[in-house]
PDB file of N, CA and C in Angstrom:
ATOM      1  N   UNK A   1     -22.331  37.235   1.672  1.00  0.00           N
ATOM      2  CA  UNK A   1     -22.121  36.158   2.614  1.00  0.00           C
ATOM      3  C   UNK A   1     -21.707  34.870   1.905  1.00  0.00           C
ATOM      4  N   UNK A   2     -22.011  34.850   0.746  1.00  0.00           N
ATOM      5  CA  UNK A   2     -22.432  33.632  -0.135  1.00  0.00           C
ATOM      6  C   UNK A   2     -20.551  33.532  -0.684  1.00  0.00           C
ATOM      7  N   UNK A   3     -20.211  34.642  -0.693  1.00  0.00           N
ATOM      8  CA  UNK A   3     -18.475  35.031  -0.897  1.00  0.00           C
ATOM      9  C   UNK A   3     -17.586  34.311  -0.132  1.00  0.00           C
ATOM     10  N   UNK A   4     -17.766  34.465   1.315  1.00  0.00           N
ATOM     11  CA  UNK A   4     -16.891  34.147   2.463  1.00  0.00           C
ATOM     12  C   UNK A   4     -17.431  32.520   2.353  1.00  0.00           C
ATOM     13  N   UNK A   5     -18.497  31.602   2.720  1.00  0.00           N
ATOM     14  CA  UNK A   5     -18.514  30.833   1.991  1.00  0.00           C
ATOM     15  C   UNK A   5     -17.860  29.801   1.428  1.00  0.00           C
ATOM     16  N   UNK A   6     -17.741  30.479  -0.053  1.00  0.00           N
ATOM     17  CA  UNK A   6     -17.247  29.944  -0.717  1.00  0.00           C
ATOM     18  C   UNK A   6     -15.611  29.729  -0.791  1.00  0.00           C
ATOM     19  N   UNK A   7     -15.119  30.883  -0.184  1.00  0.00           N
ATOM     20  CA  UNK A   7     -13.805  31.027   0.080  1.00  0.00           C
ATOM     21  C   UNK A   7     -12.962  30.453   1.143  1.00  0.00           C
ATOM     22  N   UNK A   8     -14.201  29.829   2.439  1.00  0.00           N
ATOM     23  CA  UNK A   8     -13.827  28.914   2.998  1.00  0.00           C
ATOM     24  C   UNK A   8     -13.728  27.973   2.739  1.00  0.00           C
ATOM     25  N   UNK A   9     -14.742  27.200   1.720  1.00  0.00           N
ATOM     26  CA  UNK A   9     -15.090  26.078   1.066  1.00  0.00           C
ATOM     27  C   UNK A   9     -13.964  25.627   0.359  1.00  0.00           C
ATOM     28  N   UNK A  10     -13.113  26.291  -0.616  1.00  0.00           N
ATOM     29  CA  UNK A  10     -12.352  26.207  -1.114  1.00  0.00           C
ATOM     30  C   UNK A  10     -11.082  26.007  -0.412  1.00  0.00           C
ATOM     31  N   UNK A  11     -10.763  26.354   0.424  1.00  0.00           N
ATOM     32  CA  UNK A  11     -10.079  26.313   1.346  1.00  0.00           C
ATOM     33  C   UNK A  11      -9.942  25.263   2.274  1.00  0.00           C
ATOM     34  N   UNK A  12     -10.984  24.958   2.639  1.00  0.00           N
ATOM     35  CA  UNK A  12     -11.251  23.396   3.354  1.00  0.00           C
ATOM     36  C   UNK A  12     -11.231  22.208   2.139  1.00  0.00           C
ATOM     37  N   UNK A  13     -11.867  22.372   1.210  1.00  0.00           N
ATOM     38  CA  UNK A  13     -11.364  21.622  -0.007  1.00  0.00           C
ATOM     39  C   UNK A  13      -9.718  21.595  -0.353  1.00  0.00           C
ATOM     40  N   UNK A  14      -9.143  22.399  -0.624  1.00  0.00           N
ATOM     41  CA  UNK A  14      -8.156  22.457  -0.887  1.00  0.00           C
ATOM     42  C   UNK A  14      -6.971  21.574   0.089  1.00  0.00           C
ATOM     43  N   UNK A  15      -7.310  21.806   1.361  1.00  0.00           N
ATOM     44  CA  UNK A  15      -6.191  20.929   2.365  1.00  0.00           C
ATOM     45  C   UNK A  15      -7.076  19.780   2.355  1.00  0.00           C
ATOM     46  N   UNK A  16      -8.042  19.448   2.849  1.00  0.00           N
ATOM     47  CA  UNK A  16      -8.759  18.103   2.968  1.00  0.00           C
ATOM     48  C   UNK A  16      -8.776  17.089   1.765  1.00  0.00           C
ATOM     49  N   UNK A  17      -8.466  17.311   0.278  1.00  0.00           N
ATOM     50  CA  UNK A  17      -8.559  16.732  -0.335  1.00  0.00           C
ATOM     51  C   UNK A  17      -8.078  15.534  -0.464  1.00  0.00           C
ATOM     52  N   UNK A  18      -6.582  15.697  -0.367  1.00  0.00           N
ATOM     53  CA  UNK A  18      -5.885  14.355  -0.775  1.00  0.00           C
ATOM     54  C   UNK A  18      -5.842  13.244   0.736  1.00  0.00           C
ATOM     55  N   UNK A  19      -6.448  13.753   1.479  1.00  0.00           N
ATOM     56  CA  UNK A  19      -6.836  12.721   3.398  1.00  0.00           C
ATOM     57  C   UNK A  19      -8.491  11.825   2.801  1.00  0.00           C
ATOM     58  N   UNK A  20      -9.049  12.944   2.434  1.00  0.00           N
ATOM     59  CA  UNK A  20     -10.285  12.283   2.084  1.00  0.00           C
ATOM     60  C   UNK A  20     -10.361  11.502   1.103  1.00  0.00           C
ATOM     61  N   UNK A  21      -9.356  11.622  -0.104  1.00  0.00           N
ATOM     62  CA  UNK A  21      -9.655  11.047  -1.111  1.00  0.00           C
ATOM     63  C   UNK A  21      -8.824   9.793  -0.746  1.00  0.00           C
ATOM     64  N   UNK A  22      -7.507   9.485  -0.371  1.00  0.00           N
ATOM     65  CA  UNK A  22      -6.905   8.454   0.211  1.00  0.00           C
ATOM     66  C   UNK A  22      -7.732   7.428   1.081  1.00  0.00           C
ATOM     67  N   UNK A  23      -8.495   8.189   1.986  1.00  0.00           N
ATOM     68  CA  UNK A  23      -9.751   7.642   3.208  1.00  0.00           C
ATOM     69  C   UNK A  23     -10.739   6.494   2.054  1.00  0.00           C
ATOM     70  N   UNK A  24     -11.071   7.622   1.100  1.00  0.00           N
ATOM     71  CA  UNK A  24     -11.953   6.905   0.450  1.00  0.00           C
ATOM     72  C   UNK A  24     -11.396   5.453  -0.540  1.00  0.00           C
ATOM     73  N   UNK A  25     -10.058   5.944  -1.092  1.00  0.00           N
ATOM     74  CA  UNK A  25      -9.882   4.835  -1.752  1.00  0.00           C
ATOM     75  C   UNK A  25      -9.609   3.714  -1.062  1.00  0.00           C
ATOM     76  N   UNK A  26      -8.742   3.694  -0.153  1.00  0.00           N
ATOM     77  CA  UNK A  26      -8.494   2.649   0.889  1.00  0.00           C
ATOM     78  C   UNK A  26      -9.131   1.488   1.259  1.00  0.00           C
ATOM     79  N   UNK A  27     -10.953   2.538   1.514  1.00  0.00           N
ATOM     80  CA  UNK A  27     -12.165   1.630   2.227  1.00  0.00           C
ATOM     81  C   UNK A  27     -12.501   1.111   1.071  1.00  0.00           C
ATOM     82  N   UNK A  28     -12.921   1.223  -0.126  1.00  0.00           N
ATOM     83  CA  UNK A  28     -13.043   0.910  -0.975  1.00  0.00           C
ATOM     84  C   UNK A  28     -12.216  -0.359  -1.661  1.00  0.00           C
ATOM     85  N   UNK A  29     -10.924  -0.049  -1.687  1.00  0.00           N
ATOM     86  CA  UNK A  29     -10.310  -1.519  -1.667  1.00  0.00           C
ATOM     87  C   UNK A  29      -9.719  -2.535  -0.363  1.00  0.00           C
ATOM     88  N   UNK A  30     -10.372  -1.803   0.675  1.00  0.00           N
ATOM     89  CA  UNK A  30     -10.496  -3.104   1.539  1.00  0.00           C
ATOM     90  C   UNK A  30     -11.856  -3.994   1.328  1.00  0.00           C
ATOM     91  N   UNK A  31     -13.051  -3.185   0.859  1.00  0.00           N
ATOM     92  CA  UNK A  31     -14.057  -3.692   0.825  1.00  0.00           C
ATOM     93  C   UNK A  31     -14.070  -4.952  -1.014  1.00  0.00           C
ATOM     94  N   UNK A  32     -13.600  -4.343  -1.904  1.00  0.00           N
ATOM     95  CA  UNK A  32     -13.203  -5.387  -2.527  1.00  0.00           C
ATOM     96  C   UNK A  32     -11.923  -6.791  -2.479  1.00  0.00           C
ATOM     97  N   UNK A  33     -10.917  -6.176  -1.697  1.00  0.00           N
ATOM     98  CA  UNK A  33      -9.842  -7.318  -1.156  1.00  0.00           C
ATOM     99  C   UNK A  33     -11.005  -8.374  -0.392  1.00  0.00           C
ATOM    100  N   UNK A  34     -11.693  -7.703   0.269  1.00  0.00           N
ATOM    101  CA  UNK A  34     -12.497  -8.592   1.350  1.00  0.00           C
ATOM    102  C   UNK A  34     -13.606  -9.483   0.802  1.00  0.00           C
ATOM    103  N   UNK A  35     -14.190  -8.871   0.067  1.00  0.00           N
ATOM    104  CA  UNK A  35     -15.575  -9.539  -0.649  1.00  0.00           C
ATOM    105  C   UNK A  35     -15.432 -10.385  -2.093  1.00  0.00           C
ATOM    106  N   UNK A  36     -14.925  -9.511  -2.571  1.00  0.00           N
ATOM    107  CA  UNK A  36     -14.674 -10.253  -4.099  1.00  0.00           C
ATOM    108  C   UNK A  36     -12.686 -11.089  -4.199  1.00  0.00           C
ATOM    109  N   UNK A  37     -12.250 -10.379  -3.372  1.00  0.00           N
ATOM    110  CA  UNK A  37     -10.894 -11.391  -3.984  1.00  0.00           C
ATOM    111  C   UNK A  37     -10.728 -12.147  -2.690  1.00  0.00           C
ATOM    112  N   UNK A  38     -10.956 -12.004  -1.738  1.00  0.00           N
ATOM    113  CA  UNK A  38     -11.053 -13.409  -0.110  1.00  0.00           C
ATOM    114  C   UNK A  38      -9.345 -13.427   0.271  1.00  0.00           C
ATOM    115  N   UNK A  39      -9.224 -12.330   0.065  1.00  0.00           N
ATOM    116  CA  UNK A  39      -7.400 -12.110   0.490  1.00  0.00           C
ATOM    117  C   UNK A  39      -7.601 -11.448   1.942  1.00  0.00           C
ATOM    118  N   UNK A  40      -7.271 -12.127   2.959  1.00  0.00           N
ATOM    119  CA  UNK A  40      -7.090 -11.496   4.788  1.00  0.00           C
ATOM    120  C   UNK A  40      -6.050 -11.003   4.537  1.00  0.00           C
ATOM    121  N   UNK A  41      -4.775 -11.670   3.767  1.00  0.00           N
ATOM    122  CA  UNK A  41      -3.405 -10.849   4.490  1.00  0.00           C
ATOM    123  C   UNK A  41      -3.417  -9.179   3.848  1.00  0.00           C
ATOM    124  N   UNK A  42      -4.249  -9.036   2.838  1.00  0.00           N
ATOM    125  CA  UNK A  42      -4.068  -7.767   1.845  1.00  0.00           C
ATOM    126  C   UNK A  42      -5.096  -7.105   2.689  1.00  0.00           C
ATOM    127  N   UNK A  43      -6.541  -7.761   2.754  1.00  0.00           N
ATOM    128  CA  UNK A  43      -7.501  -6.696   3.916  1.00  0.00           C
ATOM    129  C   UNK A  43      -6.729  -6.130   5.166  1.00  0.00           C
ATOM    130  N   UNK A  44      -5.975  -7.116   5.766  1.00  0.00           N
ATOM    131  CA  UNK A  44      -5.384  -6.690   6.894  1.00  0.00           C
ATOM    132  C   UNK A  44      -3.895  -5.859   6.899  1.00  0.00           C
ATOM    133  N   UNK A  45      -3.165  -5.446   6.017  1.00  0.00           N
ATOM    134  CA  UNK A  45      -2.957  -4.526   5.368  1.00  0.00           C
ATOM    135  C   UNK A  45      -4.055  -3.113   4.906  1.00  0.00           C
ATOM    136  N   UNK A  46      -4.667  -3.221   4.389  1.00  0.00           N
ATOM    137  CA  UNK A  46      -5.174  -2.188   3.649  1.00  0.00           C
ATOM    138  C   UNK A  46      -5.571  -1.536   5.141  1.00  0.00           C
ATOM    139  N   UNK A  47      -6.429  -2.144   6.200  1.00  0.00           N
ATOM    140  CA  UNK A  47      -6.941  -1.625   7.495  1.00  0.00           C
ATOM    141  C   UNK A  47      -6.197  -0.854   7.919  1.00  0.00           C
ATOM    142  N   UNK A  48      -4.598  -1.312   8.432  1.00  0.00           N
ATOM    143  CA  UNK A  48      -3.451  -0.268   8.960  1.00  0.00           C
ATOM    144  C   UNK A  48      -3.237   0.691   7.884  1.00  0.00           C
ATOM    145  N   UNK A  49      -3.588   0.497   6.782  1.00  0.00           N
ATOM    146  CA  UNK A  49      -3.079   2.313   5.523  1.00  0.00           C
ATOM    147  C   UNK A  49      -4.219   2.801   6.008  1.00  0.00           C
ATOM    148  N   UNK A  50      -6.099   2.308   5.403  1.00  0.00           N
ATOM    149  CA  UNK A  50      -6.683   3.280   5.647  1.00  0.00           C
ATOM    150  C   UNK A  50      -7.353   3.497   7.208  1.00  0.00           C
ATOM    151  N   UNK A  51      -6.697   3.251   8.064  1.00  0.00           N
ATOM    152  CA  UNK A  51      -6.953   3.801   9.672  1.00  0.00           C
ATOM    153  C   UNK A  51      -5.680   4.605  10.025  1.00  0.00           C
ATOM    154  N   UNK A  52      -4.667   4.288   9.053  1.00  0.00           N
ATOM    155  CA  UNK A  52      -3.274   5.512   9.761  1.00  0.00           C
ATOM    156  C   UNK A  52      -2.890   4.681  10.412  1.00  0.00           C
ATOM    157  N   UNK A  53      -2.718   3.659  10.850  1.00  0.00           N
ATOM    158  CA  UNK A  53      -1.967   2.986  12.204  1.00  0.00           C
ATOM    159  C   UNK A  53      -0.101   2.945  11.483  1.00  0.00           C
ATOM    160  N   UNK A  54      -0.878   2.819   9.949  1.00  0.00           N
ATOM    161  CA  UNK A  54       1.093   2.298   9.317  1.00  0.00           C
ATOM    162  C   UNK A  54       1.567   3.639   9.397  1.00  0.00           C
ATOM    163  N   UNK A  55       0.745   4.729   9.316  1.00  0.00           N
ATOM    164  CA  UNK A  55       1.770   5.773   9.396  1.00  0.00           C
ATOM    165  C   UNK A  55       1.732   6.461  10.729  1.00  0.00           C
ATOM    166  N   UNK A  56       1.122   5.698  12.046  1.00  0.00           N
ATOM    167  CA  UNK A  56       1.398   6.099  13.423  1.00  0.00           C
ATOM    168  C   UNK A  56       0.219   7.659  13.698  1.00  0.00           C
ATOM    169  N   UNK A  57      -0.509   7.395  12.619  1.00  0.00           N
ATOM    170  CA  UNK A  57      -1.483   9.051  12.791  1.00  0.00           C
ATOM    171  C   UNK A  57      -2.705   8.577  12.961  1.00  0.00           C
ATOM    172  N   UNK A  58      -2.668   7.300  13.286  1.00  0.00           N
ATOM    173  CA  UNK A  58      -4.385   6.727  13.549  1.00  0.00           C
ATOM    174  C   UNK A  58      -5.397   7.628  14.783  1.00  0.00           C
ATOM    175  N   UNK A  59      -4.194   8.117  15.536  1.00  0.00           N
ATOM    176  CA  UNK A  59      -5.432   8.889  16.971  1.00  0.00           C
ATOM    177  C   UNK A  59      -5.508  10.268  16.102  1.00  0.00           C
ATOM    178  N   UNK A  60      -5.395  11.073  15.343  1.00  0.00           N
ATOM    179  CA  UNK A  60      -5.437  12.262  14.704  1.00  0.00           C
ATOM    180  C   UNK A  60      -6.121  12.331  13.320  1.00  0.00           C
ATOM    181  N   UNK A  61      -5.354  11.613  12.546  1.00  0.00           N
ATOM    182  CA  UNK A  61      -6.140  12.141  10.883  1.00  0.00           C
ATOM    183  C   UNK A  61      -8.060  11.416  11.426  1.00  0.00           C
ATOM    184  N   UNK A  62      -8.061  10.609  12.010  1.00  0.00           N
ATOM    185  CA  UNK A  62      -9.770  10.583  11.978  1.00  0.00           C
ATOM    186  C   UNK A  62     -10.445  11.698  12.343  1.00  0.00           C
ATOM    187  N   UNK A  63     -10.129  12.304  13.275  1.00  0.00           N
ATOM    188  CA  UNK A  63     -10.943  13.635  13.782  1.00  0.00           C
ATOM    189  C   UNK A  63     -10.541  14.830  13.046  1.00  0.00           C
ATOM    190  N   UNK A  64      -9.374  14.612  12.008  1.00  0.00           N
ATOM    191  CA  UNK A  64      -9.079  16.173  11.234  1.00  0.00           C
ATOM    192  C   UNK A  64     -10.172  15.846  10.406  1.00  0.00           C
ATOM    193  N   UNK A  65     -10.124  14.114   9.617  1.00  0.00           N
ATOM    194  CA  UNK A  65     -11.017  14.027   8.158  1.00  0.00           C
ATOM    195  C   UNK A  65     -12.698  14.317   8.715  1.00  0.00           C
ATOM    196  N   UNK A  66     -12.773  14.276   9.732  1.00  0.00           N
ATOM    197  CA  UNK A  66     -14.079  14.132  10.524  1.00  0.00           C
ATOM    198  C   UNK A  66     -14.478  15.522  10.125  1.00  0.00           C
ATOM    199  N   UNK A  67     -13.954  16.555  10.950  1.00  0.00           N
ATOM    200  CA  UNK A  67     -13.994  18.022  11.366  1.00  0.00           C
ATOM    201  C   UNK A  67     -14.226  18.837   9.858  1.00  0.00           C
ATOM    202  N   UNK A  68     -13.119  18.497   8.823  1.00  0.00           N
ATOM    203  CA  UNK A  68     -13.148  18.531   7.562  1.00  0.00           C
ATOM    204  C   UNK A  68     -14.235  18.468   6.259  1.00  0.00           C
ATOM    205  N   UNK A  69     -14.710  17.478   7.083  1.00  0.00           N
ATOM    206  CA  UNK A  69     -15.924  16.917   6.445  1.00  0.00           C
ATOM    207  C   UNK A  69     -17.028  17.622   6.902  1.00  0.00           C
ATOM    208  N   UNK A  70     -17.600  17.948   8.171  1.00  0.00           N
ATOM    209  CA  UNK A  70     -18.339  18.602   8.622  1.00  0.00           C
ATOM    210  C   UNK A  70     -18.230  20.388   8.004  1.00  0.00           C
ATOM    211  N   UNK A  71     -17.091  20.520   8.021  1.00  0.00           N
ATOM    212  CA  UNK A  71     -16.683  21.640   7.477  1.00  0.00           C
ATOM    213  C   UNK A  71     -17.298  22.059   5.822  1.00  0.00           C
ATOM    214  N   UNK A  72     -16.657  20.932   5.304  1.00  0.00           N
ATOM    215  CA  UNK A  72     -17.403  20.906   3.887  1.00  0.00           C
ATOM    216  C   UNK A  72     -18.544  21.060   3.839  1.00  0.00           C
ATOM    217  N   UNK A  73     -19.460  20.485   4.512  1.00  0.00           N
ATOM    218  CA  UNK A  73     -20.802  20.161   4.672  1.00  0.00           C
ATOM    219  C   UNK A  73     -21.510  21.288   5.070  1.00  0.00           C
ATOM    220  N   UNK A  74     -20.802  22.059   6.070  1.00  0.00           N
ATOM    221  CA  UNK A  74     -21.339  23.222   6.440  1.00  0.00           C
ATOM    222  C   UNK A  74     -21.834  24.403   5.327  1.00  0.00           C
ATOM    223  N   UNK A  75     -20.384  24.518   5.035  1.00  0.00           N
ATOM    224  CA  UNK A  75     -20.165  25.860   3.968  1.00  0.00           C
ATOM    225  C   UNK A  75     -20.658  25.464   2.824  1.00  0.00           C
ATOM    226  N   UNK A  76     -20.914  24.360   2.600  1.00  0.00           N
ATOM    227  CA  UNK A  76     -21.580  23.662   1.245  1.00  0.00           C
ATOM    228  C   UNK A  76     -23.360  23.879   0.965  1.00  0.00           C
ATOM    229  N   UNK A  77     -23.787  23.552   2.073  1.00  0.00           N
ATOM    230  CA  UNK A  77     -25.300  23.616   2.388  1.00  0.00           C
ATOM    231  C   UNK A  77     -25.685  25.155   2.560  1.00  0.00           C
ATOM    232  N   UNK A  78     -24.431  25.891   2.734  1.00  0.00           N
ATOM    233  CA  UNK A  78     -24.999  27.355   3.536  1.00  0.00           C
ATOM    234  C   UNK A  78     -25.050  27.937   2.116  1.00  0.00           C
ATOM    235  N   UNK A  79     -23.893  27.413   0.775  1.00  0.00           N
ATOM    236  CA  UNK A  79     -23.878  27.930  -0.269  1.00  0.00           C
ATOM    237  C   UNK A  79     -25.319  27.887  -1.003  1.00  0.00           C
ATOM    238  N   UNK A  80     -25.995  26.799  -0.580  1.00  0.00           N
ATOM    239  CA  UNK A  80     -26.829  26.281  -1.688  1.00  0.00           C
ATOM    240  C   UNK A  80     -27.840  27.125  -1.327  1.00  0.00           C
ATOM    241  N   UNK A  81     -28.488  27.950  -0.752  1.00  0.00           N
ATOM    242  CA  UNK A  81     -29.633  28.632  -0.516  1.00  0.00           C
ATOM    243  C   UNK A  81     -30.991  28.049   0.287  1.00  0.00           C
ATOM    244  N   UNK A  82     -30.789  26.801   1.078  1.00  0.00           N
ATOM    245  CA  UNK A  82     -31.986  26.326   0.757  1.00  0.00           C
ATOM    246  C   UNK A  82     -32.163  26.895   2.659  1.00  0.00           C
ATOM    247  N   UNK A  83     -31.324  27.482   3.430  1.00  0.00           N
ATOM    248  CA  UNK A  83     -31.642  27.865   4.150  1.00  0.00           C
ATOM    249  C   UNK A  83     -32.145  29.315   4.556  1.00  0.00           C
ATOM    250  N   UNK A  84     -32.173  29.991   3.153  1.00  0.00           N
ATOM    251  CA  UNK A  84     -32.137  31.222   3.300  1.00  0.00           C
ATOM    252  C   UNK A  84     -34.183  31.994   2.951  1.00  0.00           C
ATOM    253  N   UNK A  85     -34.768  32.651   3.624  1.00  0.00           N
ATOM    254  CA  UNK A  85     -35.565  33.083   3.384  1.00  0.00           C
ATOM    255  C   UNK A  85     -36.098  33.745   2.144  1.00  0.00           C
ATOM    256  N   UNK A  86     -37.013  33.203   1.342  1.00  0.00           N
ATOM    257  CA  UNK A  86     -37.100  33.602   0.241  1.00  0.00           C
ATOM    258  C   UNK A  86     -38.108  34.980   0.054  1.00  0.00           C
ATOM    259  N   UNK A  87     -38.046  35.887   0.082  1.00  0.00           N
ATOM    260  CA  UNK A  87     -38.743  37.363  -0.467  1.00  0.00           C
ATOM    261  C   UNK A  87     -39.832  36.781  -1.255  1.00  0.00           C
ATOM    262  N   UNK A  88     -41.098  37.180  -0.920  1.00  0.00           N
ATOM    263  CA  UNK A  88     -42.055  37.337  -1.908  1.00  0.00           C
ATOM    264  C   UNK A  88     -42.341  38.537  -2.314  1.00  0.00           C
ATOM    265  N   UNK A  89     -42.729  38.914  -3.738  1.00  0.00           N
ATOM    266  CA  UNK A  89     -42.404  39.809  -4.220  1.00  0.00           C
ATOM    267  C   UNK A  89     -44.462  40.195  -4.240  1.00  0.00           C
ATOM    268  N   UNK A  90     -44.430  41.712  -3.877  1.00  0.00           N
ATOM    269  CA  UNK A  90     -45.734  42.266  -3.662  1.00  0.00           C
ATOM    270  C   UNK A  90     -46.533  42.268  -5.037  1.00  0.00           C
ATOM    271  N   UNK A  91     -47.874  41.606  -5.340  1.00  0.00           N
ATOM    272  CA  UNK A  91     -48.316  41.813  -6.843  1.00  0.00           C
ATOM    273  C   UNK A  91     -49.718  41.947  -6.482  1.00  0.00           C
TER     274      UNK A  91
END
């Protein structure tokens, strides 16, 4: 079970990567444009890249990176064992 899994995992990793990792850098330098350098016209920029509005996919990539993520999360936690019943062994 631990196979299929992983083979989804990889798989959802594999397409989700470069949405999530873009997602992440984005917020990340809006949150420094905003706090440490006090630039609005560059925050307000960075908002339309990382919400999709500049590339017109703002009603969609949120609920793929969403779904994606949950996805990860799923097959990730199911890998780790901690839901699985552990055998005690008769002594």
């Amino acid at each position: 079970m631990k196979n299929a899994f992983r083979k989804y995992h990889r798989l959802i990793a594999t397409f989700f990567c470069l949405p999530l990792l873009f997602t992440a850098l984005t917020g990340i330098s809006v949150a420094i444009a905003d706090t440490w350098l006090h630039q609005q016209e560059l925050v307000a920029f960075l908002i339309t890249v990382h919400t999709f509005q500049i590339f017109k996919l703002d009603a969609i990539v949120p609920v793929l990176n969403g779904l994606g993520l949950i996805g990860l999360v799923a097959t990730g936690l199911s890998m780790t064992g901690l839901f699985t019943k552990r055998h005690q062994s008769k002594r």
